[in-house]
N, C-alpha and C. Protein backbone atom coordinates (compact mmCIF):
# COMPACT_ATOMS: atom_id res chain seq x y z
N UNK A 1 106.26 83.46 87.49
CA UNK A 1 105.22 83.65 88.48
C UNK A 1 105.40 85.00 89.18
N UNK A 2 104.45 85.78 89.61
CA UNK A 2 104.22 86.97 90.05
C UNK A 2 104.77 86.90 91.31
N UNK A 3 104.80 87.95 92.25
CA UNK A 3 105.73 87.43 93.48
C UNK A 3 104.67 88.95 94.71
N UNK A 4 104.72 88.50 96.00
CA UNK A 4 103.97 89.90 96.83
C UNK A 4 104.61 90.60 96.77
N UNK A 5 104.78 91.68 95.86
CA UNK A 5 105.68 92.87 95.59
C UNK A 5 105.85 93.16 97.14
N UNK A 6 105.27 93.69 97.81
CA UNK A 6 105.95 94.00 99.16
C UNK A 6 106.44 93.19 100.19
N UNK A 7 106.16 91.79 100.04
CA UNK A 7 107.27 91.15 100.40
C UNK A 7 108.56 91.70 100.00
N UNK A 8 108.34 91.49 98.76
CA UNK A 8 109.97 91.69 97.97
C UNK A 8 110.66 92.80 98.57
N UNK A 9 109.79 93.65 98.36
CA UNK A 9 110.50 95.37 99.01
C UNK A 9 111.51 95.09 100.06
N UNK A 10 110.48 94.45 101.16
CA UNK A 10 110.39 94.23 102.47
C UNK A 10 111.77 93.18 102.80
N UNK A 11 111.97 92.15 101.90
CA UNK A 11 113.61 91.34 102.02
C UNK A 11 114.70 92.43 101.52
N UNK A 12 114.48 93.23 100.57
CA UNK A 12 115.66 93.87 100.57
C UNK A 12 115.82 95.12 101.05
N UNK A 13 115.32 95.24 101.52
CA UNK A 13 115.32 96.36 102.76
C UNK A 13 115.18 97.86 102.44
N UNK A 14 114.25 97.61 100.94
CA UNK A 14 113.91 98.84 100.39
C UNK A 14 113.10 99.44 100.82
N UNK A 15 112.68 100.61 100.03
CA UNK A 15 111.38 101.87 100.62
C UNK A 15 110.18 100.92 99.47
N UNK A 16 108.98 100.93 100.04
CA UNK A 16 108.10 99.87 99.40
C UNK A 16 108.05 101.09 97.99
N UNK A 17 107.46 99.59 96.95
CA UNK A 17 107.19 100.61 95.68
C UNK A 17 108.54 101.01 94.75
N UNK A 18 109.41 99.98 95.32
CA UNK A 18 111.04 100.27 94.74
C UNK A 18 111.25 98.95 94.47
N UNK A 19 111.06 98.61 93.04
CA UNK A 19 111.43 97.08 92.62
C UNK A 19 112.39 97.06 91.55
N UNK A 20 113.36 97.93 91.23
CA UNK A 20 114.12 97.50 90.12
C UNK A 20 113.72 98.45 88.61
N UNK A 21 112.42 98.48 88.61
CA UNK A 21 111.90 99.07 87.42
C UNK A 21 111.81 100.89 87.85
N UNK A 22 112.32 101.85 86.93
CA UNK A 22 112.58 103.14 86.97
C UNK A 22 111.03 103.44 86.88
N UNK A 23 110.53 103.31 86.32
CA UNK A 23 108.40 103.65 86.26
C UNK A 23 108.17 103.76 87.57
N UNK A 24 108.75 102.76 88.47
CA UNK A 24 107.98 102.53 89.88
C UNK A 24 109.22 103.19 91.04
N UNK A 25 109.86 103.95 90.65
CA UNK A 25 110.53 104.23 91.96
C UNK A 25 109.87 106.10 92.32
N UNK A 26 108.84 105.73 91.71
CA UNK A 26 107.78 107.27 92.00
C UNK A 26 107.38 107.12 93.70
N UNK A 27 106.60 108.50 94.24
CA UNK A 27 105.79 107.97 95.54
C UNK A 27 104.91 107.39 95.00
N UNK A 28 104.15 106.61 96.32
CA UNK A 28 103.04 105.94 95.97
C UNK A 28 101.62 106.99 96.27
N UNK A 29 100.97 107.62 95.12
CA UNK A 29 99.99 108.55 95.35
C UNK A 29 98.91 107.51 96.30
N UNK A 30 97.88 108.26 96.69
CA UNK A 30 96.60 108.16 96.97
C UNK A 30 95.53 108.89 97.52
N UNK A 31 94.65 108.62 97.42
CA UNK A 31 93.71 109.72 97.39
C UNK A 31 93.44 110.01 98.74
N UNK A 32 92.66 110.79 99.44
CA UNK A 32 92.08 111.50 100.92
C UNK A 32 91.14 110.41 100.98
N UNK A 33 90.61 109.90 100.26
CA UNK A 33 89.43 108.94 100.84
C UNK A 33 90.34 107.61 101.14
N UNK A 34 91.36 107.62 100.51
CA UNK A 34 92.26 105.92 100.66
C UNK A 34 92.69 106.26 101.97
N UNK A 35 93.49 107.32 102.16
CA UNK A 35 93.97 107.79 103.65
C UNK A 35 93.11 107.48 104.60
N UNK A 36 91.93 108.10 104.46
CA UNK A 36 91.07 107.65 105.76
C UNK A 36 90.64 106.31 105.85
N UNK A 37 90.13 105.64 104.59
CA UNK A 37 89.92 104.61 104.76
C UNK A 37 90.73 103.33 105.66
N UNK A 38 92.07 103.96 105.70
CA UNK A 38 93.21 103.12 105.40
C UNK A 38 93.36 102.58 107.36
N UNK A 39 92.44 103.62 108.36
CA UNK A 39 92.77 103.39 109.24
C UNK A 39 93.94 104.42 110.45
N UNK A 40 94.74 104.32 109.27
CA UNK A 40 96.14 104.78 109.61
C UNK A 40 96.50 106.01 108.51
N UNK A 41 96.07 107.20 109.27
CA UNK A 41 96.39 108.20 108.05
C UNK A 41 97.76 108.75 108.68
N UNK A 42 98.82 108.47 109.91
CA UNK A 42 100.11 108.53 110.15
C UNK A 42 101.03 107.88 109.31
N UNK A 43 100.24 106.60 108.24
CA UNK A 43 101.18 106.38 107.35
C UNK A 43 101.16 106.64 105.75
N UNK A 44 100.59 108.19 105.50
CA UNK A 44 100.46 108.88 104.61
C UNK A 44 101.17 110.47 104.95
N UNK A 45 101.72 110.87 103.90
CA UNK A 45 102.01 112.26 104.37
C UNK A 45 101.48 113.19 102.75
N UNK A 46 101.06 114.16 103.03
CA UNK A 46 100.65 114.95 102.35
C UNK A 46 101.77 116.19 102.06
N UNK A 47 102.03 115.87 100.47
CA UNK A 47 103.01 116.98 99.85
C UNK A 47 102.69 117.93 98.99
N UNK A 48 103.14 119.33 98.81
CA UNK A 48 103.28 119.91 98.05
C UNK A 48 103.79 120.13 96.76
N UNK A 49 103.72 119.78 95.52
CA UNK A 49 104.79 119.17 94.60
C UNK A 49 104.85 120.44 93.74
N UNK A 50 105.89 120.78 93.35
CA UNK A 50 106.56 121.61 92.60
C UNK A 50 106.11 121.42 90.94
N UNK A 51 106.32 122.55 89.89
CA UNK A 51 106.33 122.03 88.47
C UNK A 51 107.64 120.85 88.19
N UNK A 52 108.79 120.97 88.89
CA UNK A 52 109.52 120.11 88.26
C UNK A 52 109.16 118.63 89.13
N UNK A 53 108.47 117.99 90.07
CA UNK A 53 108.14 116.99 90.51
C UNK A 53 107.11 116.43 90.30
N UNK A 54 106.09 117.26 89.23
CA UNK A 54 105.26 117.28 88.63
C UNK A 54 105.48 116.92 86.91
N UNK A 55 106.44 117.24 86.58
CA UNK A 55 106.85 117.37 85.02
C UNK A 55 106.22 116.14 84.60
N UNK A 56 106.76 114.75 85.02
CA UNK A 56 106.24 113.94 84.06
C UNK A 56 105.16 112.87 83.88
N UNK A 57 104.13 113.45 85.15
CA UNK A 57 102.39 113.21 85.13
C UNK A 57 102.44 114.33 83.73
N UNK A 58 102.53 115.60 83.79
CA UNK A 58 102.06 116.83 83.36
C UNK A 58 102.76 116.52 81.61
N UNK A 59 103.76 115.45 80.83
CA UNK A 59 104.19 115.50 80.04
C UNK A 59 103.40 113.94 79.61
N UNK A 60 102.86 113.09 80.49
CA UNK A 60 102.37 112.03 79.55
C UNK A 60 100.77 112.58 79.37
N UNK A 61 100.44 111.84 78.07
CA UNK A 61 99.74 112.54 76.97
C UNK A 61 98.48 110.92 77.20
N UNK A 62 98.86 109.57 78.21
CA UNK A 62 97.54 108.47 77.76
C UNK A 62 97.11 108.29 78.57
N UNK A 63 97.02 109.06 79.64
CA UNK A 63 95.70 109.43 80.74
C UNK A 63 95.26 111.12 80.52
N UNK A 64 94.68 111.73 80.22
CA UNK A 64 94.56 113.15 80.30
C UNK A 64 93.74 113.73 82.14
N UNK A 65 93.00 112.60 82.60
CA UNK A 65 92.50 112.83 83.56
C UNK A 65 93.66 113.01 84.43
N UNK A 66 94.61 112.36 84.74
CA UNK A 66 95.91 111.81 85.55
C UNK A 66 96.60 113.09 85.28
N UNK A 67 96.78 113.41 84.23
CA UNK A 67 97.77 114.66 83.49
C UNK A 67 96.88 115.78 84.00
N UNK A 68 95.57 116.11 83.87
CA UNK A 68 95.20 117.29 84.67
C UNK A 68 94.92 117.46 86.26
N UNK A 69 95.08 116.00 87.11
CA UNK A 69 95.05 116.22 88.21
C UNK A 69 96.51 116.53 88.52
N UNK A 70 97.47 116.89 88.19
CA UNK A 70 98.96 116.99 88.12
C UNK A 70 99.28 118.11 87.90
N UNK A 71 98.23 118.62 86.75
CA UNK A 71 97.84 119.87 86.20
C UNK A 71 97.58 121.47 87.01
N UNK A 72 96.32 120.92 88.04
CA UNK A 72 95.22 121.36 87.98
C UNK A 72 95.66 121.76 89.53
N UNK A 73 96.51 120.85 89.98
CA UNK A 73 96.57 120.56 91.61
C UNK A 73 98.03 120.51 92.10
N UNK A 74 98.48 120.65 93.68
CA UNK A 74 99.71 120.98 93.90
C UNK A 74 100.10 119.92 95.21
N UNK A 75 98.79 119.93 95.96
CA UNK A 75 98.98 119.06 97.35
C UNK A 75 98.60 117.45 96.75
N UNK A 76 99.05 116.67 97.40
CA UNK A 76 98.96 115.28 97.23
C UNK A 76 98.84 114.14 98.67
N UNK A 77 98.73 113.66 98.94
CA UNK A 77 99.03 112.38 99.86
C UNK A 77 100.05 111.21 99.01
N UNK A 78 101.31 111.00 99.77
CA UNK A 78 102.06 110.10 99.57
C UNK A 78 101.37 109.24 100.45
N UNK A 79 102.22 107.48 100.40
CA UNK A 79 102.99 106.45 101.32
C UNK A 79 103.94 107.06 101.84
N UNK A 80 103.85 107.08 103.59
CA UNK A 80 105.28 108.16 103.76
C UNK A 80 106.48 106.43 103.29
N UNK A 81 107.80 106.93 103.29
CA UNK A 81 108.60 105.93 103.14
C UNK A 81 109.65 105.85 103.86
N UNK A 82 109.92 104.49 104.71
CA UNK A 82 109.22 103.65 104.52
C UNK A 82 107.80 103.22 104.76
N UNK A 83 107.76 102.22 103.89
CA UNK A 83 105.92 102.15 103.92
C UNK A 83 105.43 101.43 105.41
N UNK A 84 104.59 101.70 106.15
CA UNK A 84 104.48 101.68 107.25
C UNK A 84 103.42 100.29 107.48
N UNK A 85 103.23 100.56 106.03
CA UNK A 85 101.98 98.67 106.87
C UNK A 85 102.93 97.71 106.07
N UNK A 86 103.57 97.36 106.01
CA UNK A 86 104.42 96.18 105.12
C UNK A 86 105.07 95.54 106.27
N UNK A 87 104.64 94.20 106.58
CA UNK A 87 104.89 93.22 107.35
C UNK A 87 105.77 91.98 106.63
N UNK A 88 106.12 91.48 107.49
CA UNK A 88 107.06 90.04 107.04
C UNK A 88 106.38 88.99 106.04
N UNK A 89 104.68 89.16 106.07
CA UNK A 89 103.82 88.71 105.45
C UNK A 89 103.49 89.66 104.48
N UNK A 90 103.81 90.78 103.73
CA UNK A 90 103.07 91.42 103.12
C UNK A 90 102.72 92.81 103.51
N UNK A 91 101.54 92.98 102.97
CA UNK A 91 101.00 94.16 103.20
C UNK A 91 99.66 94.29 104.20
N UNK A 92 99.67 94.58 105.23
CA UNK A 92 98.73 94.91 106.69
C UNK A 92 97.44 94.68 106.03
N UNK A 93 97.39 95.69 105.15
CA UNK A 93 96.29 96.30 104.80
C UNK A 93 95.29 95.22 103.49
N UNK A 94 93.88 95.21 103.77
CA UNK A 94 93.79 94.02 102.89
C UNK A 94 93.29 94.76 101.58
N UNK A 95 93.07 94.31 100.51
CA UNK A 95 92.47 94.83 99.04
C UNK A 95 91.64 95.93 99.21
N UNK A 96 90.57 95.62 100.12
CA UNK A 96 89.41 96.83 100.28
C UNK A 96 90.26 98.27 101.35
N UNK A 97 91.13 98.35 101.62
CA UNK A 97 91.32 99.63 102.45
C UNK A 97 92.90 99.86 102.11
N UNK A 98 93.74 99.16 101.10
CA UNK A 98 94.80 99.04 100.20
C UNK A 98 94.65 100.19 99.05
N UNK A 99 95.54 101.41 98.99
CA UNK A 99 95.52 102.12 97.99
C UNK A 99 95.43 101.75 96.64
N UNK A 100 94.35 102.13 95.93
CA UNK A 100 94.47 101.71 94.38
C UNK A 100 95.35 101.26 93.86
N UNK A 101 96.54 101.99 93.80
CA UNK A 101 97.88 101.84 92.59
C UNK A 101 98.37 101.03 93.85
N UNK A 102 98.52 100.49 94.65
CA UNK A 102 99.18 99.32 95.49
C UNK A 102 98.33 98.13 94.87
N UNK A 103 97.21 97.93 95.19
CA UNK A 103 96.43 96.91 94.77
C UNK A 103 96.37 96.16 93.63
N UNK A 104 96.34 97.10 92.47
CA UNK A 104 96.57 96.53 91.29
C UNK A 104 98.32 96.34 90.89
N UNK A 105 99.16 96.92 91.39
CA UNK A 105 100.64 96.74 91.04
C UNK A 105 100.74 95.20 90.62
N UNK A 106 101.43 94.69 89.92
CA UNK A 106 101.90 95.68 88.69
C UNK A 106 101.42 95.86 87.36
N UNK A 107 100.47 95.74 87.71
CA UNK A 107 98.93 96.03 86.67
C UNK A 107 99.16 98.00 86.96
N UNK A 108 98.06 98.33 85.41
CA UNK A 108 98.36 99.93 85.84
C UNK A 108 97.34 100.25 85.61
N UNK A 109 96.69 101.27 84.96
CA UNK A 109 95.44 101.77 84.78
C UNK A 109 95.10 103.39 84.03
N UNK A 110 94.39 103.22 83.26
CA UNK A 110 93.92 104.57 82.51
C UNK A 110 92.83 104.99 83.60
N UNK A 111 92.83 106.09 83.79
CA UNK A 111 91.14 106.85 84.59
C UNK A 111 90.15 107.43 83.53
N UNK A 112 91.03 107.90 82.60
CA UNK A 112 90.74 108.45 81.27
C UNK A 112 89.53 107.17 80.30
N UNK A 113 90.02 106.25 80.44
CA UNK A 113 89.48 105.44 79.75
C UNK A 113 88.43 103.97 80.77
N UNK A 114 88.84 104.48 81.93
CA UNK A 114 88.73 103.43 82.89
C UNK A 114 88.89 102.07 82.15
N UNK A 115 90.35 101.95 82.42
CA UNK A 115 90.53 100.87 82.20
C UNK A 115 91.98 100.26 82.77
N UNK A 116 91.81 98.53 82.97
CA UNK A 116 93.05 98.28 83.90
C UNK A 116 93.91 98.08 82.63
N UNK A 117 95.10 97.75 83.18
CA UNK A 117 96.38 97.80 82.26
C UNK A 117 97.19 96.90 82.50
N UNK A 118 97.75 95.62 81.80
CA UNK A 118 98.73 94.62 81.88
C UNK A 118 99.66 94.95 81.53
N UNK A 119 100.74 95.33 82.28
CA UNK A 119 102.09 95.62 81.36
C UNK A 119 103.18 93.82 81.62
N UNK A 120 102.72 92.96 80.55
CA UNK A 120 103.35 91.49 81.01
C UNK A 120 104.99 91.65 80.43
N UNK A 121 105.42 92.51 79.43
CA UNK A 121 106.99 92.71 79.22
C UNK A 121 107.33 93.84 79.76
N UNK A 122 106.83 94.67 80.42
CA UNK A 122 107.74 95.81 81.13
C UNK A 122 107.65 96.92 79.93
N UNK A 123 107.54 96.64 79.12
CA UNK A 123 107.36 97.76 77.76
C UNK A 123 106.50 97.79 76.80
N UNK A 124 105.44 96.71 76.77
CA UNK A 124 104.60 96.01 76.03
C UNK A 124 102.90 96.60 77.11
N UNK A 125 101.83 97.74 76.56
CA UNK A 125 100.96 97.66 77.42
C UNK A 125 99.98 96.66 76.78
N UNK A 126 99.33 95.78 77.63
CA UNK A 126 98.30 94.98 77.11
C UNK A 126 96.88 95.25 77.95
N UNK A 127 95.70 95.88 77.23
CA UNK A 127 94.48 96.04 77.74
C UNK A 127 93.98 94.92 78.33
N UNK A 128 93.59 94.85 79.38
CA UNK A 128 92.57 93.34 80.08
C UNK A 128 91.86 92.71 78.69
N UNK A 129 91.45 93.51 77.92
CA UNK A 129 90.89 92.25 77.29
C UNK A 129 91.41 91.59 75.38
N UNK A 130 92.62 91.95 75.90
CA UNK A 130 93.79 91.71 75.14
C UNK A 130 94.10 90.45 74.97
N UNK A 131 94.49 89.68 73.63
CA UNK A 131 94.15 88.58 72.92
C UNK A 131 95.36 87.55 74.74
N UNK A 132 96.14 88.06 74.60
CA UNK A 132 96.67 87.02 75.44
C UNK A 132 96.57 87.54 76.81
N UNK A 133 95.36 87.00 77.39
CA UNK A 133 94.54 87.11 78.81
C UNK A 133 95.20 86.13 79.60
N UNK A 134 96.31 85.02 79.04
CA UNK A 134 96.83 84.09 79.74
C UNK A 134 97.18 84.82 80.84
N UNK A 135 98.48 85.78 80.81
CA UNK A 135 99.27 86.54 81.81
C UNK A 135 98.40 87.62 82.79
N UNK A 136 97.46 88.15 82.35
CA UNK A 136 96.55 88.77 83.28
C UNK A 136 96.09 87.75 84.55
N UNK A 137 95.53 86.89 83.57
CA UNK A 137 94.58 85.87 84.61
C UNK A 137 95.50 85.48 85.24
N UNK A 138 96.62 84.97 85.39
CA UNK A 138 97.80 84.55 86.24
C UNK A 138 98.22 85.57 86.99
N UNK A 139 98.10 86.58 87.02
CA UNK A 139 98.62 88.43 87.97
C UNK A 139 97.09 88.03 89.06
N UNK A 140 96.26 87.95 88.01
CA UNK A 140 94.53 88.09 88.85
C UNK A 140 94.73 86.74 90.08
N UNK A 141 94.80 85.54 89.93
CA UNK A 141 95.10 84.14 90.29
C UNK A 141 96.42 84.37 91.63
N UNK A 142 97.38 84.98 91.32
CA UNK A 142 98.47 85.48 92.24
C UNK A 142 98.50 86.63 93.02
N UNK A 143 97.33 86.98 93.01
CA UNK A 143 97.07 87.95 93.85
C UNK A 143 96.05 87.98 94.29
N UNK A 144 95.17 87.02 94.02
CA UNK A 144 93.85 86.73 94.82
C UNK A 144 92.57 88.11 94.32
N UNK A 145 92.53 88.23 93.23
CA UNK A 145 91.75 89.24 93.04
C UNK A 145 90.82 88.39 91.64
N UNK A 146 89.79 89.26 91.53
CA UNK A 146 88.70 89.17 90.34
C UNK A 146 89.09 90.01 89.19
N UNK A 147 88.72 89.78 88.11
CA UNK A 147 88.31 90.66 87.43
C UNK A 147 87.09 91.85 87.65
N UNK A 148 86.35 91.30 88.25
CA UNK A 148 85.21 92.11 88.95
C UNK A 148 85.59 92.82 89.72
N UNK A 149 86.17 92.47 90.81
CA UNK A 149 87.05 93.62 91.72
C UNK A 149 87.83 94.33 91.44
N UNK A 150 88.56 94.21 90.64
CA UNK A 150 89.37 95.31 89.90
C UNK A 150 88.81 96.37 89.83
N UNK A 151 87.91 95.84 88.51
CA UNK A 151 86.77 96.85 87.92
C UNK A 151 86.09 97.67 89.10
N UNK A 152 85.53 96.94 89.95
CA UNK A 152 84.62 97.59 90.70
C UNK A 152 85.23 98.88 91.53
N UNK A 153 86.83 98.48 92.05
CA UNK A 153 87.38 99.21 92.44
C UNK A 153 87.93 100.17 91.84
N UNK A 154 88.48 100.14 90.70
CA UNK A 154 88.63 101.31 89.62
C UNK A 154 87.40 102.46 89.64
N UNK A 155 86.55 102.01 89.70
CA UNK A 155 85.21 102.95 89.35
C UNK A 155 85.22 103.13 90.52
N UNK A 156 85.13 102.90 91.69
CA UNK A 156 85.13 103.70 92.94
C UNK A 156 86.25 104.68 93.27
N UNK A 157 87.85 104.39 92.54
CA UNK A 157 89.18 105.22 92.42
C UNK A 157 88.26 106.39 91.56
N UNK A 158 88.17 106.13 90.95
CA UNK A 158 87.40 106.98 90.00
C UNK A 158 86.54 108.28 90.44
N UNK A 159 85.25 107.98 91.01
CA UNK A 159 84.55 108.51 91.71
C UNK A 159 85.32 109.43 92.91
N UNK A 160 86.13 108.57 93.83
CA UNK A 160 86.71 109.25 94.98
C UNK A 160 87.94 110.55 94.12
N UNK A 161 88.39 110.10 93.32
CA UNK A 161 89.31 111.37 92.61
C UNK A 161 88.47 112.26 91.57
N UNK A 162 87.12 112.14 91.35
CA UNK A 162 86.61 113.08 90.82
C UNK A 162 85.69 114.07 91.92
N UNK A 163 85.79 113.73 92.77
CA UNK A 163 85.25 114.19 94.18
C UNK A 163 86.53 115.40 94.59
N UNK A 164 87.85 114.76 94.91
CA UNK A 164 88.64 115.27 95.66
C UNK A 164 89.29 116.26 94.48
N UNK A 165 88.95 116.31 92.86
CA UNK A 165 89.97 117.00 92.20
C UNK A 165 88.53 117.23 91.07
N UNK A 166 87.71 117.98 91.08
CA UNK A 166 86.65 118.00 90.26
C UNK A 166 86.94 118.75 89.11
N UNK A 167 88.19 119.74 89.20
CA UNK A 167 88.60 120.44 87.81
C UNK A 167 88.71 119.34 86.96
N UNK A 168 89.72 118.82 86.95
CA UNK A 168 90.32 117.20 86.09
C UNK A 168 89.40 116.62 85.36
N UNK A 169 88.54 116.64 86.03
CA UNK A 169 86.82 115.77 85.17
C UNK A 169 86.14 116.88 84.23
N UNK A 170 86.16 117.97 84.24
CA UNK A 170 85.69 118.58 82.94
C UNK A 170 86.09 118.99 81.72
């Protein structure tokens, strides 16, 4: 069974977005429109990232959109860390004003292809509409989300990062 990742963070007294798995001990990006949305843009900080903090957006090859905003661009908005809305319950913030890549964790996502991403073995990617939907629908079910919402929200991630990074999209 799936577990509130930021609970989890939050008992062991980690920086949120730090669960054990090397993939996820990245910052947590998000976009200028998630920041504002979010209420609380004191718990975002905006960085400058170097080619070498950049290297390995700029070296994976199965988002190209992701790889040229990495590319293309230098400033960013983190989660400052620690993450500042993570309560004893979770996360403050609800689905609709929750940064993309928080929301879907530990689901992932192509922009390139718009599409969500099941990773159910940690090394194994499985597309949403991938023969064994058992383990999705159980991530979807444990986290109180749709398939529709996903989607819907992807395409709005979408939109808001082709806005804020318009090189990337051509």
């Amino acid at each position: 069974m799936l577990e509130n990742h930021c609970k989890q963070c939050l008992s062991k007294k980690e920086d949120c977005c730090i669960t054990g798995l090397k993939r996820y001990k990245l910052k947590v990006f998000a976009s200028k429109e998630e920041v504002e949305k979010s209420g609380f843009p004191e718990g975002f900080e905006k960085i400058k990232l170097d080619n070498i903090q950049t290297r390995d957006y700029k070296k994976q090859n199965y988002d190209l959109v992701w790889k040229k905003i990495f590319t293309e661009y230098k400033e960013f908005y983190f989660l400052k860390k620690p993450c500042n809305f993570v309560s004893k319950k979770g996360c403050k913030l609800g689905n609709e004003k929750k940064p993309f890549i928080c929301m879907i964790f530990p689901a992932d996502f192509n922009l390139s292809l718009k599409r969500i991403i099941y990773d159910q073995k940690e090394t194994d990617y499985i597309p949403c509409k991938a023969k064994n939907n058992y383990a999705f629908e159980e991530y979807l079910k444990n986290f109180k989300l749709t398939k529709e919402f996903l989607f819907k929200r992807l395409n709005q991630y979408y939109e808001e990062l082709k806005e804020e990074f318009p090189k990337a999209f051509k």
